[in-house]
Protein backbone atom coordinates (compact mmCIF):
# COMPACT_ATOMS: atom_id res chain seq x y z
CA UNK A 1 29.26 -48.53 -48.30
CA UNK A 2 25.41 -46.68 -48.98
CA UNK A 3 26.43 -43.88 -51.58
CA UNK A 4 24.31 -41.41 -52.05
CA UNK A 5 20.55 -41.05 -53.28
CA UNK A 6 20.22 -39.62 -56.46
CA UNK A 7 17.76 -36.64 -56.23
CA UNK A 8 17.33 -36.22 -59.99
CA UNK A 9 17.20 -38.33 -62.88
CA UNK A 10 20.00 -37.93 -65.32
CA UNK A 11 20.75 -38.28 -69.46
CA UNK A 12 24.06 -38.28 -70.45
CA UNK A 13 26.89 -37.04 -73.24
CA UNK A 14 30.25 -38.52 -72.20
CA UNK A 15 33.56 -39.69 -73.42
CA UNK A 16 34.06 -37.09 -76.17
CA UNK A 17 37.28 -36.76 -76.79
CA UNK A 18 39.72 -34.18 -78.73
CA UNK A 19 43.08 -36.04 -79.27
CA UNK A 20 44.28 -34.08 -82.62
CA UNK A 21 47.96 -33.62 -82.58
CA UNK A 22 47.70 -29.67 -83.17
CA UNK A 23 46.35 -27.89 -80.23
CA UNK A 24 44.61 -25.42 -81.98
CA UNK A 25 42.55 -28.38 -83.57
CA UNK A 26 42.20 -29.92 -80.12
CA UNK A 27 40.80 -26.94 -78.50
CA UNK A 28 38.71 -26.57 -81.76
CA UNK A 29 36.86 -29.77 -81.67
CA UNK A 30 36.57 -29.57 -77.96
CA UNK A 31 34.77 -26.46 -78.20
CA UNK A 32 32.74 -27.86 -80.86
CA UNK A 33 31.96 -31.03 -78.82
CA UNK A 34 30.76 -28.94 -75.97
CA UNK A 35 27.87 -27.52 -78.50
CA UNK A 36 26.94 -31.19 -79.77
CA UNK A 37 26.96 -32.38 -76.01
CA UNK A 38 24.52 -29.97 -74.62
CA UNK A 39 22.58 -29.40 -77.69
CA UNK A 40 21.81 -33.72 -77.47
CA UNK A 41 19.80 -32.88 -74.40
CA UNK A 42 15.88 -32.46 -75.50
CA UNK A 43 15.79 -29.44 -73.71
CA UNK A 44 18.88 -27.56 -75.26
CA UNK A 45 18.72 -26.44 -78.97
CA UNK A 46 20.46 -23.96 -81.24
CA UNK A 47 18.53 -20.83 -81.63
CA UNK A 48 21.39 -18.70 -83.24
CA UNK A 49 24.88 -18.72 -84.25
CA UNK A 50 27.77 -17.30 -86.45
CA UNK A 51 30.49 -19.07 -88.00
CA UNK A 52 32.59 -15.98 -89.10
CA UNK A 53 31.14 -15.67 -92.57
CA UNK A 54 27.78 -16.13 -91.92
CA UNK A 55 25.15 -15.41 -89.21
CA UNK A 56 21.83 -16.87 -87.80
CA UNK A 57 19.91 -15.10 -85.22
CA UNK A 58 16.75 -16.07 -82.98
CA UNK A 59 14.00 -16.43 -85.63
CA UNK A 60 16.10 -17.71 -88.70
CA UNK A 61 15.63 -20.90 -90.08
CA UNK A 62 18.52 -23.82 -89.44
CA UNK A 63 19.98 -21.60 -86.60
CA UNK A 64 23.21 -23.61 -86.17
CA UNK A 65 26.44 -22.99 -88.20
CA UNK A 66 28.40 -25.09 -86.28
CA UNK A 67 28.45 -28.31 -88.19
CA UNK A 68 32.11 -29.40 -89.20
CA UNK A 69 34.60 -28.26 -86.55
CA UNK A 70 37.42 -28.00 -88.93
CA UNK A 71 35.51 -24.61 -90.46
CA UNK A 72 33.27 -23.25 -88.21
CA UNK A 73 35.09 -22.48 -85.35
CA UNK A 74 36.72 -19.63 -85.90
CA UNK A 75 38.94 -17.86 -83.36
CA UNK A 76 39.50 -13.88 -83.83
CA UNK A 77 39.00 -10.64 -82.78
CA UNK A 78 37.36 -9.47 -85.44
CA UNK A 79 35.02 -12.08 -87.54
CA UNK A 80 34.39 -15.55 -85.38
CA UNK A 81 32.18 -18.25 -83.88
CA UNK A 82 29.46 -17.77 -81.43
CA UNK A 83 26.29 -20.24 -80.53
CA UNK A 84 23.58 -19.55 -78.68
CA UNK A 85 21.64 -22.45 -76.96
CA UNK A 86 18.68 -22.31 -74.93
CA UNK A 87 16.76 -24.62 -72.45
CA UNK A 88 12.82 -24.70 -73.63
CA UNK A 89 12.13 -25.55 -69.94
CA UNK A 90 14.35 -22.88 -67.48
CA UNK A 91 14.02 -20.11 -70.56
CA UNK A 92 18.06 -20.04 -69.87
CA UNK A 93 20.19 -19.02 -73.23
CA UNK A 94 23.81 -19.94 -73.05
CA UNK A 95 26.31 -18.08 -75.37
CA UNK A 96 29.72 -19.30 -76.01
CA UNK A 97 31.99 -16.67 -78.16
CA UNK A 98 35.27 -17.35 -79.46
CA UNK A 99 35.94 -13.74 -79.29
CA UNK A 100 40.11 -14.42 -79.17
CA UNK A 101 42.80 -14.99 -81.48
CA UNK A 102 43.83 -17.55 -79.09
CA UNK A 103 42.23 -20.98 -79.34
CA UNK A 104 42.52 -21.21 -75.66
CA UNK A 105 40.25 -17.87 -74.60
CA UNK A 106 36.50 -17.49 -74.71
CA UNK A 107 33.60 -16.26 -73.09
CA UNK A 108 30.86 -18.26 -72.20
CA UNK A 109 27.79 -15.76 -71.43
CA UNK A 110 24.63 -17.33 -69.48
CA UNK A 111 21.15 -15.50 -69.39
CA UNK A 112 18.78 -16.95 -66.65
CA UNK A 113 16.13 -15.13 -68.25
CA UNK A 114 16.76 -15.37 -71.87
CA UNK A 115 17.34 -11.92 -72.16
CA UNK A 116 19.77 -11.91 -75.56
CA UNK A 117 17.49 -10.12 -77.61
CA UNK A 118 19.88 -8.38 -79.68
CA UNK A 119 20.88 -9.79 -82.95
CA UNK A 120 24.51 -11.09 -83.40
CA UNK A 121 26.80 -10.10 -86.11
CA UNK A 122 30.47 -12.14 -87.47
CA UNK A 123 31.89 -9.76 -85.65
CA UNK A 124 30.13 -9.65 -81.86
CA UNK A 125 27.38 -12.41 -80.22
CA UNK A 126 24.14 -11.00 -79.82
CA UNK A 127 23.86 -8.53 -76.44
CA UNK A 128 21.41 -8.83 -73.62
CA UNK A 129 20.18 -6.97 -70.39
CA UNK A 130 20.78 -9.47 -67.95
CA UNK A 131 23.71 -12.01 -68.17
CA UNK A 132 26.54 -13.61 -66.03
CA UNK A 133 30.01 -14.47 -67.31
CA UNK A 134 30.50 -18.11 -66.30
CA UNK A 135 33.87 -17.47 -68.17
CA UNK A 136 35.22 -14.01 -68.82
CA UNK A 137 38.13 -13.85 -71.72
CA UNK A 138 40.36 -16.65 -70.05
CA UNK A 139 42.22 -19.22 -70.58
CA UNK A 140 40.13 -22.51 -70.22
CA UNK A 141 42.69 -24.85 -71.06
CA UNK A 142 46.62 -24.84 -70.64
CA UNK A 143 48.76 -24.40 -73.35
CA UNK A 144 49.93 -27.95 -73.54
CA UNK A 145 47.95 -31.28 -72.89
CA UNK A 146 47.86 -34.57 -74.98
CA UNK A 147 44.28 -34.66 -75.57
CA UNK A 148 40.76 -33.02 -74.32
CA UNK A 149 37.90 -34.98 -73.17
CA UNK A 150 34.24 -33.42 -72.83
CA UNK A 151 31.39 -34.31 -70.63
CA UNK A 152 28.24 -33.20 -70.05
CA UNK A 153 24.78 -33.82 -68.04
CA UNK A 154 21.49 -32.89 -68.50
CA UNK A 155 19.06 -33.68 -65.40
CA UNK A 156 15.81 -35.61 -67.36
CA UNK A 157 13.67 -32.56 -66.17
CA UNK A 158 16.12 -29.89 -67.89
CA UNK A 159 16.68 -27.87 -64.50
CA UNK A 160 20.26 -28.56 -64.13
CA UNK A 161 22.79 -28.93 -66.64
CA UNK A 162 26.49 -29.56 -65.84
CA UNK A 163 29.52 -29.80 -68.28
CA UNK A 164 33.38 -30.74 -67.80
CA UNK A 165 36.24 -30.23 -70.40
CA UNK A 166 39.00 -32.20 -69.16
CA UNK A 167 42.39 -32.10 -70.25
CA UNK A 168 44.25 -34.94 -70.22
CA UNK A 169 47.93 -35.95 -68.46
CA UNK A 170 50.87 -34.04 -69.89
CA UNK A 171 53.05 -30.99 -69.03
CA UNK A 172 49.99 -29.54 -68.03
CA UNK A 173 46.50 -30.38 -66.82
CA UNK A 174 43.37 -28.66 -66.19
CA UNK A 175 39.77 -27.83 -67.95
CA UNK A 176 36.70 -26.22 -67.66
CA UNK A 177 33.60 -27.23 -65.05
CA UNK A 178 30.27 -24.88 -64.89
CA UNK A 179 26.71 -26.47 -63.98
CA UNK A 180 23.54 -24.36 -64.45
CA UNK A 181 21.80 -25.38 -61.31
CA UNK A 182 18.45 -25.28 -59.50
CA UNK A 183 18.77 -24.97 -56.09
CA UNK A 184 16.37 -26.40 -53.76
CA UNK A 185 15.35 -25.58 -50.09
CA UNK A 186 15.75 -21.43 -50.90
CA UNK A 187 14.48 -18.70 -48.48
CA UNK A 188 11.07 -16.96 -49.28
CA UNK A 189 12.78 -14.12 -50.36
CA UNK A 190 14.17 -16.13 -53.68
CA UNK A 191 10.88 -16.05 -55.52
CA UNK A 192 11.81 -17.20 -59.19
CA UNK A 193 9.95 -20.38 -60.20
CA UNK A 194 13.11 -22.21 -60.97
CA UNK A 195 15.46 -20.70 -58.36
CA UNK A 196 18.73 -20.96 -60.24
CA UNK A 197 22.29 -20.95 -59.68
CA UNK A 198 25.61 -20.93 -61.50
CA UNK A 199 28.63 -22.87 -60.62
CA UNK A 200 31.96 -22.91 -62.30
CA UNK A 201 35.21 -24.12 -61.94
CA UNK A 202 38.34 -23.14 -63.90
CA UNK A 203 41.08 -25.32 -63.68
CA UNK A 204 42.99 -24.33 -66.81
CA UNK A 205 46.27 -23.28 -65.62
CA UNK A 206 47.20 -26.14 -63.33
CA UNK A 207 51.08 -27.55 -63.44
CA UNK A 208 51.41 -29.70 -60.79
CA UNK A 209 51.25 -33.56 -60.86
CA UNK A 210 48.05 -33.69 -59.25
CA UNK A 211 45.71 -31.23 -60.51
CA UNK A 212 44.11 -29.06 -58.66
CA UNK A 213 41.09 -27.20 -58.13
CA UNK A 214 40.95 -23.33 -58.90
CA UNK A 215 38.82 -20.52 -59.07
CA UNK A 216 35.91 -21.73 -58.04
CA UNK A 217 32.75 -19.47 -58.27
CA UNK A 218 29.24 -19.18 -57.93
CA UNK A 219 26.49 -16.72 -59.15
CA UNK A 220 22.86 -16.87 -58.35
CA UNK A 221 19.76 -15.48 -59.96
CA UNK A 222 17.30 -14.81 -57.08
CA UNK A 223 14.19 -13.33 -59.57
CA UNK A 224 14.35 -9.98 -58.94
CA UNK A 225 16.05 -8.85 -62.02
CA UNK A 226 19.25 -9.20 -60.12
CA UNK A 227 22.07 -11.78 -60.90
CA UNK A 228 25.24 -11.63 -58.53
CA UNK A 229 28.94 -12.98 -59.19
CA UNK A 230 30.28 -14.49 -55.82
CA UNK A 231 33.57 -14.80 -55.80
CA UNK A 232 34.65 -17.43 -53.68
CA UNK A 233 38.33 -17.47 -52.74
CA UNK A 234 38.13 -13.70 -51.71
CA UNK A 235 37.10 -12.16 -48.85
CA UNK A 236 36.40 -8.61 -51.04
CA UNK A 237 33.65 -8.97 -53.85
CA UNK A 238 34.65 -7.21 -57.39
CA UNK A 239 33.32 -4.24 -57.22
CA UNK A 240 29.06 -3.60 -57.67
CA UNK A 241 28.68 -7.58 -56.81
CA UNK A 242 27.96 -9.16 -54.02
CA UNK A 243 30.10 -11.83 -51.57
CA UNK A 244 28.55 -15.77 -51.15
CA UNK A 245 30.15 -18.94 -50.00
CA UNK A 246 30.04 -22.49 -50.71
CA UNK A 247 29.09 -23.61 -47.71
CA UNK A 248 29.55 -27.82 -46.70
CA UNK A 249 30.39 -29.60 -43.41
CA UNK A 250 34.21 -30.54 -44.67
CA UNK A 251 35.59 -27.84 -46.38
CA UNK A 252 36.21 -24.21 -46.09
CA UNK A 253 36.90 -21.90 -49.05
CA UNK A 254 40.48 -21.13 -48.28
CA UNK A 255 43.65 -21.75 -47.98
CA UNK A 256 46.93 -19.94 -48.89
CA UNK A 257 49.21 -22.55 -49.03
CA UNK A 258 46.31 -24.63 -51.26
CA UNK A 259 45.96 -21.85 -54.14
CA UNK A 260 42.46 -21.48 -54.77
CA UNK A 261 41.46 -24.70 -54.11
CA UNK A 262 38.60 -26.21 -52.06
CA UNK A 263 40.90 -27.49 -49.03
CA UNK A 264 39.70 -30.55 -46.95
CA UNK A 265 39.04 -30.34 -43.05
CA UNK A 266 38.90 -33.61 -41.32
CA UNK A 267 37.17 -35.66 -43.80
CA UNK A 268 38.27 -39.36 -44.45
CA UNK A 269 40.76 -40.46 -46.69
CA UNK A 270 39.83 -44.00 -46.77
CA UNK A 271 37.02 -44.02 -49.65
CA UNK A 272 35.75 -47.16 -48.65
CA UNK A 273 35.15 -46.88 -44.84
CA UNK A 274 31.41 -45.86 -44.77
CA UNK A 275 31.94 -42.25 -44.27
CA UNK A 276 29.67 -40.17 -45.78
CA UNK A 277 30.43 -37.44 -48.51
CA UNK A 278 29.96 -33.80 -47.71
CA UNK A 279 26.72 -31.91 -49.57
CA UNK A 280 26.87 -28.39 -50.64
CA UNK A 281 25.11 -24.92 -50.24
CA UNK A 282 25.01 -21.75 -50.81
CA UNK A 283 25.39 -18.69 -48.56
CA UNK A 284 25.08 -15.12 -48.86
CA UNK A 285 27.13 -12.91 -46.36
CA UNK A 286 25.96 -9.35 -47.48
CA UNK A 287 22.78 -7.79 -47.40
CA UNK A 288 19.76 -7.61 -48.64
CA UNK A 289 18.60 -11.49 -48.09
CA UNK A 290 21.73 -12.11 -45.96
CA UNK A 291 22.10 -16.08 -44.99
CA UNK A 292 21.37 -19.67 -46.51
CA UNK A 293 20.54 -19.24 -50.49
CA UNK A 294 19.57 -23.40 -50.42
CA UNK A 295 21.59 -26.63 -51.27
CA UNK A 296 22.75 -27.79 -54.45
CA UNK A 297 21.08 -31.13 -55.55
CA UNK A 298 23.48 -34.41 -56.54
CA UNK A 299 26.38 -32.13 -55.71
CA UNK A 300 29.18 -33.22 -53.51
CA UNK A 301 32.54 -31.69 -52.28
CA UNK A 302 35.31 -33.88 -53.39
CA UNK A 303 38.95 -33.48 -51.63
CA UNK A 304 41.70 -32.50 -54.19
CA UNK A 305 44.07 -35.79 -53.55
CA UNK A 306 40.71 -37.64 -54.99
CA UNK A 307 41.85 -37.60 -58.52
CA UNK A 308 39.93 -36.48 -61.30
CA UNK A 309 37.14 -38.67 -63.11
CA UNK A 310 37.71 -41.12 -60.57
CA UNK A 311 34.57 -43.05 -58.71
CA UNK A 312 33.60 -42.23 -55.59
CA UNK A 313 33.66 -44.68 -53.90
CA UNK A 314 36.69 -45.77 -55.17
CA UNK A 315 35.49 -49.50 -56.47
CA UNK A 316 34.95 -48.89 -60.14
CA UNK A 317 31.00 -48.49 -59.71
CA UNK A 318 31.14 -45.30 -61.56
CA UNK A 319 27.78 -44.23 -60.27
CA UNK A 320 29.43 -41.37 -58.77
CA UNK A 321 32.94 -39.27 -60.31
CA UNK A 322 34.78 -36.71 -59.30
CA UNK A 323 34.73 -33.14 -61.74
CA UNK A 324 36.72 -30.33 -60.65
CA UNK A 325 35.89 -29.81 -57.04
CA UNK A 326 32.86 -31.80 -57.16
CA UNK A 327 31.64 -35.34 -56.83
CA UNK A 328 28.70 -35.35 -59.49
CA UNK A 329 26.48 -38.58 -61.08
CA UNK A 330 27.63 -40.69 -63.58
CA UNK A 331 26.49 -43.31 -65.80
CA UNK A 332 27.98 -46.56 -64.44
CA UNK A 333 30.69 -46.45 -67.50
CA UNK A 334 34.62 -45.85 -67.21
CA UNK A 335 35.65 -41.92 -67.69
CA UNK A 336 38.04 -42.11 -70.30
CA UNK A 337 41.40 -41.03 -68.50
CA UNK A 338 40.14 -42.51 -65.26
CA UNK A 339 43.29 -43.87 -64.14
């Protein structure tokens, strides 16, 4: 079958894996690999970062603390890790903080506009005045798995950047997807210069055999100093944000019986029969600027009974892989724990 046409060009950071018997190391390293992974991309760097005893803010010299994962990730309430990366070409600063006694929790804090411009302590990440939470205090991994594998994508222009933490078979499965995204084909109304968008995916407290997707929301940054958290699964938006859907030709948003997953309307189960795979949008049901908010670009729905880093189609080409809810590029290589 013709699979898809690549939109953007894409560099790579794959096949990291965490397999340290003690979970706290696992989630440790993981964490850690996340950092190395996006900070490999020529457009990501370090500008700031604590490792509990010390701290380096925008400015200082040899900004990143985080160079042996077996010290510098710290998890606590009071002193503990934070990074802060940014993109040189989207001006985007992404902040995780391991703000939790619990090696499982974090925050990871995204600034379209590179707006943390308050200095970070060992105690707190530096503050800004205009963030999303791709990840809010949660769990983003179950408290059992046999290993953690971490993957992440840089598009060659630095517009979009997409990473997966995937925990491997065991009593539990699950991870962590987000992509920082630019949309394409957006109304007039969206007049930022790189009209971004934020997708995540948390699948961290999965137990069944076949894992599934949860939680899966999006928040846009339309350029006028406003970013909005769309929550997806629920028809009532927290409160003071507003309400957007992922919007494709297969799928609709919910279904009780599913969870929170993405749940497949008559769309082919045979993966090698020519039918095509369903793109993605993005579209705003409240007002101001109610309708279409554009497409996503080499982004797919993928069904949940397509298992996770598996090709699409399923021969082993590996030039497309399914992550979380998504069917996303891939290098041509094997995923590790692709079955």
């Amino acid at each position: 079958m013709t699979l898809p046409t690549k939109i953007k060009t894409w560099n790579y950071s794959v096949n990291h894996d965490a397999t340290e018997g003690v979970f706290a190391d696992m989630c440790k390293h993981a964490i850690y690999l996340l950092k190395e992974a996006i900070a490999s991309f020529s457009q990501w760097g370090v500008v700031a970062s604590s490792d509990s005893v010390a701290v380096k803010n925008i400015g200082d010299a040899s900004p990143d603390l985080w160079t042996d994962w077996t010290t510098d990730i710290v998890n606590a309430t009071g002193a503990h890790s934070w990074v802060l990366l940014e993109n040189s070409v989207t001006g985007g600063q992404l902040c995780i903080d391991m703000l939790s006694a619990s090696v499982h929790i974090m925050d990871v804090v995204y600034s379209a506009t590179g707006a943390f411009n308050t200095d970070g302590t060992t105690t707190a990440r530096p503050t800004d005045s205009e963030s999303i939470y791709i990840h809010d205090t949660l769990l983003w991994a179950p408290s059992a798995t046999d290993g953690m594998v971490v993957n992440a994508m840089c598009s060659s222009d630095g517009k979009i950047t997409r990473c997966y933490i995937h925990c491997l078979d065991g009593a539990s499965r699950g991870g962590l997807f987000f992509g920082l995204e630019e949309m394409t084909g957006v109304p007039s109304q969206w007049t930022s210069a790189i009209p971004q968008a934020v997708l995540r995916t948390n699948v961290a407290v999965s137990v069944s055999t076949t894992p599934t997707q949860q939680d899966p929301r999006v928040a846009y940054f339309d350029g006028t100093s406003e970013l909005n958290y769309m929550y997806l699964e629920d028809a009532t938006p927290y409160e003071g944000w507003n309400l957007a859907f992922l919007t494709t030709e297969c799928y609709h948003q919910w279904s009780g019986d599913q969870g929170n997953a993405l749940y497949e309307v008559n769309i082919n189960m045979d993966w090698n029969d020519g039918f095509p795979i369903s793109a993605l949008g993005l579209f705003r049901t409240t007002s101001p600027r109610q309708g279409g908010m554009g497409a996503f670009q080499d982004l797919y729905a993928a069904p949940e009974s397509h298992q996770a880093l598996t090709s699409y189609p399923d021969d082993a080409s590996y030039q497309w892989v399914k992550w979380g809810c998504f069917f996303v590029p891939w290098n041509g290589t094997a995923p590790l724990e692709a079955p």
